[in-house]
Protein backbone atom coordinates (compact mmCIF):
# COMPACT_ATOMS: atom_id res chain seq x y z
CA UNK A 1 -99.09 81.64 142.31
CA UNK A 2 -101.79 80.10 143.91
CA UNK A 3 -104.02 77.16 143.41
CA UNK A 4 -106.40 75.74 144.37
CA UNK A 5 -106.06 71.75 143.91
CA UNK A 6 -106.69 69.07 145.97
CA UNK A 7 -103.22 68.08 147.02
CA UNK A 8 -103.25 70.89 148.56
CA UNK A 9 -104.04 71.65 152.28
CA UNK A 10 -105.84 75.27 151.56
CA UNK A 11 -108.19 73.05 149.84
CA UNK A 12 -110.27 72.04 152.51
CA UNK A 13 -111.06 76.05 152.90
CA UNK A 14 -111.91 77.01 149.37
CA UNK A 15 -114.33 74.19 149.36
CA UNK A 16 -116.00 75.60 152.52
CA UNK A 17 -116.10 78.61 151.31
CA UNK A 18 -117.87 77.59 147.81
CA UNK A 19 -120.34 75.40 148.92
CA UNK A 20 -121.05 77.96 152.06
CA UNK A 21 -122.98 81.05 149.01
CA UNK A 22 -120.96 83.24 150.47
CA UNK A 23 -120.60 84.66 146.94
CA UNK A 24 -123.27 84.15 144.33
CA UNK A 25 -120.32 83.79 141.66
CA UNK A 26 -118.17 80.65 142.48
CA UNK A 27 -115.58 82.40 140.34
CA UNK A 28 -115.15 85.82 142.62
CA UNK A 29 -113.42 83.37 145.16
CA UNK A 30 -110.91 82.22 142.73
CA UNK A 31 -110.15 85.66 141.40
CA UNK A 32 -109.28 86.58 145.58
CA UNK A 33 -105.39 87.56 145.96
CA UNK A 34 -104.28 85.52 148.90
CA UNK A 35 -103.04 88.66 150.73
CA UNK A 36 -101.21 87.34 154.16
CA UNK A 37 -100.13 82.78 153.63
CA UNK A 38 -101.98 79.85 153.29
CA UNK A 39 -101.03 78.97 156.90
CA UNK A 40 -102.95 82.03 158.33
CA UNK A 41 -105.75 81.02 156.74
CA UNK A 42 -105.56 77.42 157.74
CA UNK A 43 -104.96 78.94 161.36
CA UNK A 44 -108.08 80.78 161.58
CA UNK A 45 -109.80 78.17 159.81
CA UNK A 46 -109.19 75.29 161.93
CA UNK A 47 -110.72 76.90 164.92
CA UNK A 48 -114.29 77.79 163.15
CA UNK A 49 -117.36 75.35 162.30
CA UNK A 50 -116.87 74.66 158.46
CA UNK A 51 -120.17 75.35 158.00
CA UNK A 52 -120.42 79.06 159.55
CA UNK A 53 -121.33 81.18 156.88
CA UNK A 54 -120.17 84.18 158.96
CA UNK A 55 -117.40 82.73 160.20
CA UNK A 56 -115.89 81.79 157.06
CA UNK A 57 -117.12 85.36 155.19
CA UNK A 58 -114.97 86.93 158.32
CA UNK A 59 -111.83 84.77 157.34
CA UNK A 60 -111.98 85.52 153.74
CA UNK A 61 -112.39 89.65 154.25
CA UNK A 62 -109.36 89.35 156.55
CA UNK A 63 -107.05 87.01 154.59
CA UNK A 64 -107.92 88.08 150.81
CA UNK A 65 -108.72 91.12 148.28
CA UNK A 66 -111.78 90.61 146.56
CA UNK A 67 -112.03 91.23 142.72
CA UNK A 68 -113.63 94.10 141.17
CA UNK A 69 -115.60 93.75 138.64
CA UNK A 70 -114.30 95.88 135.41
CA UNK A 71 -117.27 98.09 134.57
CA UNK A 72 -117.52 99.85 131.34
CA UNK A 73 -119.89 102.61 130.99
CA UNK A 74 -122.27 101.91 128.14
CA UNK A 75 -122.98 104.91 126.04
CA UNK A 76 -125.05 105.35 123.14
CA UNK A 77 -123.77 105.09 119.63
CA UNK A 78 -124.14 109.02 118.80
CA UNK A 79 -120.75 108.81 118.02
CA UNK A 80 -120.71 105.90 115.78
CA UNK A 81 -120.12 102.49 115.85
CA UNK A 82 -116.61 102.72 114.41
CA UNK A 83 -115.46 105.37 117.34
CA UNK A 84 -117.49 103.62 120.31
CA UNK A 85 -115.67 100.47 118.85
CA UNK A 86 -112.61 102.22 118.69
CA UNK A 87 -112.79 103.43 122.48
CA UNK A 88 -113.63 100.32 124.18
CA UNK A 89 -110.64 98.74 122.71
CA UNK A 90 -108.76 101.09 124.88
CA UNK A 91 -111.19 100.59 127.90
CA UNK A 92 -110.69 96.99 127.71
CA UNK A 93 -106.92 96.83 127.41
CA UNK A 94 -105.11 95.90 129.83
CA UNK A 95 -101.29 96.86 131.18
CA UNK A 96 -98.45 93.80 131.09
CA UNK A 97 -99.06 92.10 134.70
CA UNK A 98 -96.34 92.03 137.38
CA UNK A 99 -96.49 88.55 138.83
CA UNK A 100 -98.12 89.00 142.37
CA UNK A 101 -97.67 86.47 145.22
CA UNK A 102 -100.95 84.66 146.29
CA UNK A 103 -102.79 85.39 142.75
CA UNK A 104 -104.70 82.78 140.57
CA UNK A 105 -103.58 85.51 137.49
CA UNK A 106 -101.20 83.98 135.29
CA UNK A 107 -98.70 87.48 134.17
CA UNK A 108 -98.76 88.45 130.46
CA UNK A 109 -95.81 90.06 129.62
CA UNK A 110 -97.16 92.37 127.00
CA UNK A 111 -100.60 94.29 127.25
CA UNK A 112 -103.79 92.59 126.51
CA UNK A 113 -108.03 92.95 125.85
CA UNK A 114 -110.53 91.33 128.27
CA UNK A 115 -113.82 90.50 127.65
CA UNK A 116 -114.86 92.45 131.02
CA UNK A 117 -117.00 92.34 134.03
CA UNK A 118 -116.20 89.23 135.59
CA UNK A 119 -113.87 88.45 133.14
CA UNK A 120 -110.85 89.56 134.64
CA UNK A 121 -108.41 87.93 132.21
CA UNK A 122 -107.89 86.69 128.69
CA UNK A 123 -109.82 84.05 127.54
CA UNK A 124 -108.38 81.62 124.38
CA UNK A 125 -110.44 81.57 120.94
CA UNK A 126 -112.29 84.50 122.34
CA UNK A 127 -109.15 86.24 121.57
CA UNK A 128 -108.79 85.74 117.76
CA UNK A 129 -112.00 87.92 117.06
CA UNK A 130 -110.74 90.48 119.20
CA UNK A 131 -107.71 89.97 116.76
CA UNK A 132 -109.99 90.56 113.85
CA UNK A 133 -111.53 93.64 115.62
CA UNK A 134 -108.26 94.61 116.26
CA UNK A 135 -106.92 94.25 113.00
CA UNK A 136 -109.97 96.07 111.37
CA UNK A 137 -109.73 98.88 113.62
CA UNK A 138 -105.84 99.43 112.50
CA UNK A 139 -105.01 98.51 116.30
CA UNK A 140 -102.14 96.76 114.81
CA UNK A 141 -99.74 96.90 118.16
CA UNK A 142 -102.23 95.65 120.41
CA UNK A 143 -103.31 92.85 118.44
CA UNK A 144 -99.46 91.78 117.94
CA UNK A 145 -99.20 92.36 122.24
CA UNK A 146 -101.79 89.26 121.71
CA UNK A 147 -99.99 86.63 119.73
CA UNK A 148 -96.97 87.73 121.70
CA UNK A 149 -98.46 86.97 124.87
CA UNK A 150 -100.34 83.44 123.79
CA UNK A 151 -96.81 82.28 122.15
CA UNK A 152 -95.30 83.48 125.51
CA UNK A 153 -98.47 81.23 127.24
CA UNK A 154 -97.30 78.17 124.94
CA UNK A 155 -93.62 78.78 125.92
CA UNK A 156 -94.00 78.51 129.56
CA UNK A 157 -97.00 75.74 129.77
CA UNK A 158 -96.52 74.14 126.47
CA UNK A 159 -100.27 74.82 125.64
CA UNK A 160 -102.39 77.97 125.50
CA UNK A 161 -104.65 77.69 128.78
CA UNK A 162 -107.97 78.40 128.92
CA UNK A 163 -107.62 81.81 129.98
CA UNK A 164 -104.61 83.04 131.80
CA UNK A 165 -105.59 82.26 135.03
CA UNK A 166 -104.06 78.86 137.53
CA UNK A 167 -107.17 77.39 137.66
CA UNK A 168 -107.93 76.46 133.62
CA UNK A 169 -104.21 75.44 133.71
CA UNK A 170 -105.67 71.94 133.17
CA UNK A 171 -107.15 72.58 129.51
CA UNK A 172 -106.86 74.55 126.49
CA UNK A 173 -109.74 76.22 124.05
CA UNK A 174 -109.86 75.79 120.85
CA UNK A 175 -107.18 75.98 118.91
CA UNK A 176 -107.06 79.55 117.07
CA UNK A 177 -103.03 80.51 117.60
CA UNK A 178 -102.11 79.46 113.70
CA UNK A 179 -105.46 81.55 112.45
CA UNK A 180 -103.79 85.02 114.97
CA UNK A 181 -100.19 83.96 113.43
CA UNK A 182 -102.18 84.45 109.53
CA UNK A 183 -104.00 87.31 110.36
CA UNK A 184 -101.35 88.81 111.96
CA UNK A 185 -99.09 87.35 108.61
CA UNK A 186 -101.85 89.07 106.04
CA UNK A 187 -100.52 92.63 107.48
CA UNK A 188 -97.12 92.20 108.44
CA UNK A 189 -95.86 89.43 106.07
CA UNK A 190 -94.31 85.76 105.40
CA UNK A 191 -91.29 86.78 107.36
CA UNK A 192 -92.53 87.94 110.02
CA UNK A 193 -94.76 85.05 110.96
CA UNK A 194 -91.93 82.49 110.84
CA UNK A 195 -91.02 84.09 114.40
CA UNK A 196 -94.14 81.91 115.65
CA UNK A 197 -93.10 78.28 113.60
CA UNK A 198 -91.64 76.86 117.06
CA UNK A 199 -94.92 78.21 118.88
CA UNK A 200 -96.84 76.45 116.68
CA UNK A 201 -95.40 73.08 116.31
CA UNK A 202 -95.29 73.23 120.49
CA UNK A 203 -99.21 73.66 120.75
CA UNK A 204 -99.41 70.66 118.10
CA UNK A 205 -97.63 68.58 120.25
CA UNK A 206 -99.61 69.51 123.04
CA UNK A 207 -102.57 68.36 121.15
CA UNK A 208 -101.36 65.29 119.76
CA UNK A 209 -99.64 64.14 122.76
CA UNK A 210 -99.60 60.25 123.07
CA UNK A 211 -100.01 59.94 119.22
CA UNK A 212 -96.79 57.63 118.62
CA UNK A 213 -97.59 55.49 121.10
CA UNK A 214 -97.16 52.20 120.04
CA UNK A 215 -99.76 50.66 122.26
CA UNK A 216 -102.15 53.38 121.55
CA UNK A 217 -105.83 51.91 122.94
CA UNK A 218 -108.66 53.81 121.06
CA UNK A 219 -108.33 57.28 123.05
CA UNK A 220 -105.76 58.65 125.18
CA UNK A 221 -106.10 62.28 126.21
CA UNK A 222 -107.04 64.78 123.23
CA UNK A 223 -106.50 62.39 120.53
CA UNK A 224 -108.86 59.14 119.49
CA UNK A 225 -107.54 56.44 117.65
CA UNK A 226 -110.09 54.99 115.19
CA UNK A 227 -110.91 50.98 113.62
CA UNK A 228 -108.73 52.14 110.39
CA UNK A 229 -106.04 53.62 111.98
CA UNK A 230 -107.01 57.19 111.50
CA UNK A 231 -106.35 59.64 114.19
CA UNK A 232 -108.49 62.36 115.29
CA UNK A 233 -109.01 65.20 118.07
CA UNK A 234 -111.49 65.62 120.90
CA UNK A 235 -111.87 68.05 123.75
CA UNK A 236 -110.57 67.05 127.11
CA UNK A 237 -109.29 68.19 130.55
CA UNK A 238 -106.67 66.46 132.58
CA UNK A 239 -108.78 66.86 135.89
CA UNK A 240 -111.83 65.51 137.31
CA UNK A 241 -112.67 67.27 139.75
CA UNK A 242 -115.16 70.07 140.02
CA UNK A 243 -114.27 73.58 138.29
CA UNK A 244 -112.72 75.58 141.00
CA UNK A 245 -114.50 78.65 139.32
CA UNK A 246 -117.91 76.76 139.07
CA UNK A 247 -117.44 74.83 142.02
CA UNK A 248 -120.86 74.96 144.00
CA UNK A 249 -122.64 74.13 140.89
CA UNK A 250 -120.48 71.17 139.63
CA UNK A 251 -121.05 69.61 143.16
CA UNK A 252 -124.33 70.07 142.89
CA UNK A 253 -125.27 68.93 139.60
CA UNK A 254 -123.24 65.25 140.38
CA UNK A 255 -124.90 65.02 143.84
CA UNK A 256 -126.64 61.42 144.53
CA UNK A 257 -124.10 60.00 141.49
CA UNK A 258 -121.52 57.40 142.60
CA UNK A 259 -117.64 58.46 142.39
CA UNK A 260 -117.04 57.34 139.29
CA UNK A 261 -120.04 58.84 137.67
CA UNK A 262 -119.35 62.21 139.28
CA UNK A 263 -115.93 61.94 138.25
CA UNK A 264 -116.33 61.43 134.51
CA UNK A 265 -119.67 63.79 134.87
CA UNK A 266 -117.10 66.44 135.75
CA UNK A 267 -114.35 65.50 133.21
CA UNK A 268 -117.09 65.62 130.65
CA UNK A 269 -118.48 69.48 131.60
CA UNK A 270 -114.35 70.78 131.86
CA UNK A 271 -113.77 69.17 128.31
CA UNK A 272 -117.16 71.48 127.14
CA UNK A 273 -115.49 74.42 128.28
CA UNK A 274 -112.07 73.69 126.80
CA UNK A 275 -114.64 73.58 123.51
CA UNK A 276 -116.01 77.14 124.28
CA UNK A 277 -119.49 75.80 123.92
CA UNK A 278 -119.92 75.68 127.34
CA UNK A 279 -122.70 75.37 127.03
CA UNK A 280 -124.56 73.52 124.39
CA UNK A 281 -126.79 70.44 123.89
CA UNK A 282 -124.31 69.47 121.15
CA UNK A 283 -122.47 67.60 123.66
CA UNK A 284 -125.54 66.15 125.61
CA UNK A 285 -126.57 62.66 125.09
CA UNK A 286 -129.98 63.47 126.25
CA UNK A 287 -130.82 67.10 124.97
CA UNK A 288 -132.70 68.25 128.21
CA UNK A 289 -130.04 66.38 130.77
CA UNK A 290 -127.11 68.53 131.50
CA UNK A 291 -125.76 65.53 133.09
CA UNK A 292 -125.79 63.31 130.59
CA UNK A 293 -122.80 65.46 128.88
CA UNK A 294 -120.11 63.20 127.02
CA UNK A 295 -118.39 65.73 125.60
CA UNK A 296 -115.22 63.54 125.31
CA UNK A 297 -117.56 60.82 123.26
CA UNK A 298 -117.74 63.31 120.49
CA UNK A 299 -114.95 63.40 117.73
CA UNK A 300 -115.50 67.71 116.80
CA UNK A 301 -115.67 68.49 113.38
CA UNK A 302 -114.57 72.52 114.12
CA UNK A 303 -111.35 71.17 116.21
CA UNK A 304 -110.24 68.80 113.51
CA UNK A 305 -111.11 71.51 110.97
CA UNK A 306 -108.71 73.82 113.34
CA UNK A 307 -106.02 71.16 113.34
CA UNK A 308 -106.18 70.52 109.82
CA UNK A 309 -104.66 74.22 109.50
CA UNK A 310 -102.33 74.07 112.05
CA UNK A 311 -100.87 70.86 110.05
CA UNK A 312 -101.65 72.94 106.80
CA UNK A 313 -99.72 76.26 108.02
CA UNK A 314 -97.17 74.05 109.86
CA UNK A 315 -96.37 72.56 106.19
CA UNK A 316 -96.28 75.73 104.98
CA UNK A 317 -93.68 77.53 107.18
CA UNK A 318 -91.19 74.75 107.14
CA UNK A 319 -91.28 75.23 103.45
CA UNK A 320 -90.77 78.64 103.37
CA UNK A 321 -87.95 78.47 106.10
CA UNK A 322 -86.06 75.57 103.89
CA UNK A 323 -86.73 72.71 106.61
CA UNK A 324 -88.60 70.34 103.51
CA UNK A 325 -88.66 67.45 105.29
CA UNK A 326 -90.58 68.93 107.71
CA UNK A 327 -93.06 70.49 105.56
CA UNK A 328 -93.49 67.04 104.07
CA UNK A 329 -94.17 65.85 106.95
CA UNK A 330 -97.19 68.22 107.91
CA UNK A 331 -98.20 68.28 104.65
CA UNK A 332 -98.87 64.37 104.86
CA UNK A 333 -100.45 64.63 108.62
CA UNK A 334 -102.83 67.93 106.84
CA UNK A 335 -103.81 64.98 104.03
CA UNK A 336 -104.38 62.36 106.30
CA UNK A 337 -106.83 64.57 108.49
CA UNK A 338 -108.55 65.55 105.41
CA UNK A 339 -109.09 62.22 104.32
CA UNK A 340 -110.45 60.75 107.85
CA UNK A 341 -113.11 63.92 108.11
CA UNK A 342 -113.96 63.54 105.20
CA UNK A 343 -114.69 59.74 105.84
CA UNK A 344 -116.10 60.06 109.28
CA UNK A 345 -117.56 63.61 109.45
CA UNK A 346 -119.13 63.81 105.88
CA UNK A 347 -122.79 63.07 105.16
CA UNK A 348 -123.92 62.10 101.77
CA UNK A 349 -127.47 62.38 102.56
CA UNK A 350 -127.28 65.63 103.96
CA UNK A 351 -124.23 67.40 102.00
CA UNK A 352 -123.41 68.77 105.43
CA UNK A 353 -120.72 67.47 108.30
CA UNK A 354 -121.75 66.37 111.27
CA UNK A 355 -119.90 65.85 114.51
CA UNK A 356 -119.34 62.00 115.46
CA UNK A 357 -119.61 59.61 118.89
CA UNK A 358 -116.76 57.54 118.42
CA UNK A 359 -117.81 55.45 121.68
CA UNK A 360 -121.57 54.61 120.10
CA UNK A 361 -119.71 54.51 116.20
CA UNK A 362 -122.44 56.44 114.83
CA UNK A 363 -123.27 60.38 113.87
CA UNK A 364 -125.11 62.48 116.26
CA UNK A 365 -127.86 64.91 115.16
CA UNK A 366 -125.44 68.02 115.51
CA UNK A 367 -128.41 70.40 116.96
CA UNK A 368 -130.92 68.20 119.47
């Protein structure tokens, strides 16, 4: 698999290669397959200027396999909606992967829908409507091939990643796996969606990680401690570093800020896109200043809303396998969540609930 970190020495080559506009699309770099090794390239590379364009393009035609876009033919909607529906399903879907040497792709073992064009692989909560599609369309198979492959996802990496790619194997997106595991339950039944109980409860860990600690100081990763003891979930991404797949453009929207600024700058836009609202104003502290993002300021009311029925469906599966104590104890985590949004989300004034800065203690004006 490859990556492209810092740690690494192949970094110092996908950075030229970036920031050179070779490619318009920072993320056509990161979708290359790494066709000969990482030594070649660093080879070739070390006897070239870093900063010629051609000489870099020359390196990367010889070295990699560019992506292809996946084009789908629009057509008009004599047929109907339902059938044009109905075909792109199929014209989206994609075969179980064979895991290939020198490839940011992250194999799915069962086949899968994605969104197309330069969106080579499957993305998150985008995946739940396609469920629903799915599901409405009687495309039952396929849309089980989908929870199979994100419980498969949470298996391996103990999370679902962004999309199934190396490069968003530093966050998640919203998450949407308990919601797939009821749809899916609403056809197929009770019994069959206790298959997906250990799934579950392993993505809940992953987003409540660090909650026991005993020396638990305000925030730590995705969850925030609050002044009454109340804990609650944020977005967040364990790097800080500019998006490989977005990397010209992260780099250029921290430029003149010291480290530490550009740093938490590009924490702050990698948390947005682990929210799927990437992007929005509703994580900007000044409306018209993309870089005055603080995504990981903001306490979510749709992700607490999403983890309030994981807890909720948690509670509900350990009941129905016979593990009570279990189901007690998800039941009293769903409660407790309930209680603090309803306390810290909830306006009186407006009847409405609002997302809140937990750094400034107040409630931000959700749409600027």
């Amino acid at each position: 698999m490859l990556i492209y970190s810092a740690d690494r020495p192949i970094y110092r080559f996908f950075q030229a290669v970036q920031l050179s506009g070779i490619f318009p699309d920072s993320k056509t770099f990161v979708d290359a397959r790494l066709r000969t090794s990482e030594e070649e390239v660093l080879k070739d590379f070390s006897v070239i200027d870093p900063e010629d364009r051609l000489a870099l393009e020359s390196i990367v035609l010889r070295h990699f396999e560019l992506p292809q876009a996946y084009q789908v033919k629009e057509e008009t909607l004599r047929v109907g909606f339902t059938e044009h529906l109905q075909r792109m399903w199929h014209r989206l879907k994609r075969p179980a992967d064979m895991s290939v040497e020198g490839s940011t792709l992250l194999p799915l073992k069962e086949e899968y829908v994605v969104p197309g064009g330069r969106f080579r692989e499957v993305y998150y909560w985008d995946s739940y409507f396609t469920l629903l599609g799915l599901l409405a369309s009687d495309e039952i198979d396929l849309a089980e091939s989908l929870v199979k492959n994100f419980a498969d996802l949470i298996n391996r990496e103990g999370f679902v990643p962004n999309g199934n790619r190396s490069y968003y194997l530093s966050r998640s997106q919203p998450p949407v796996f308990s919601l797939m595991v009821k749809a899916l339950e609403e056809k197929m039944g009770k019994e069959y969606a206790l298959q997906y109980l250990p799934a579950m409860e392993k993505e809940y860990a992953f987003w409540m990680d660090g909650e026991n600690q005993e020396q638990l100081d305000e925030a730590y990763r995705r969850i925030v401690k609050l002044p009454s003891g109340a804990i609650l979930n944020r977005f967040w991404d364990d790097d800080d570093a500019p998006r490989p797949e977005s990397y010209r453009e992260d780099r250029e929207l921290a430029e003149g800020l010291p480290e530490e600024e550009r740093r938490k700058l590009y924490r702050n836009i990698r948390a947005a896109a682990e929210s799927g609202w990437d992007f929005s104003s509703r994580w900007f502290g000044d409306a018209q200043r993309f870089d005055k993002i603080q995504t990981t300021d903001i306490l979510p009311v749709d992700l607490n809303a999403l983890m309030y029925h994981l807890e909720h469906q948690l509670a509900e599966y350990y009941n129905q396998s016979a593990q009570f104590d279990m189901a007690r104890t998800f039941a009293l985590k769903a409660s407790l969540r309930k209680q603090a949004m309803q306390q810290v989300f909830w306006s009186n004034g407006d009847g409405f609930y609002y997302d809140y800065d937990w750094v400034k203690g107040n409630i931000p004006i959700f749409l600027h």
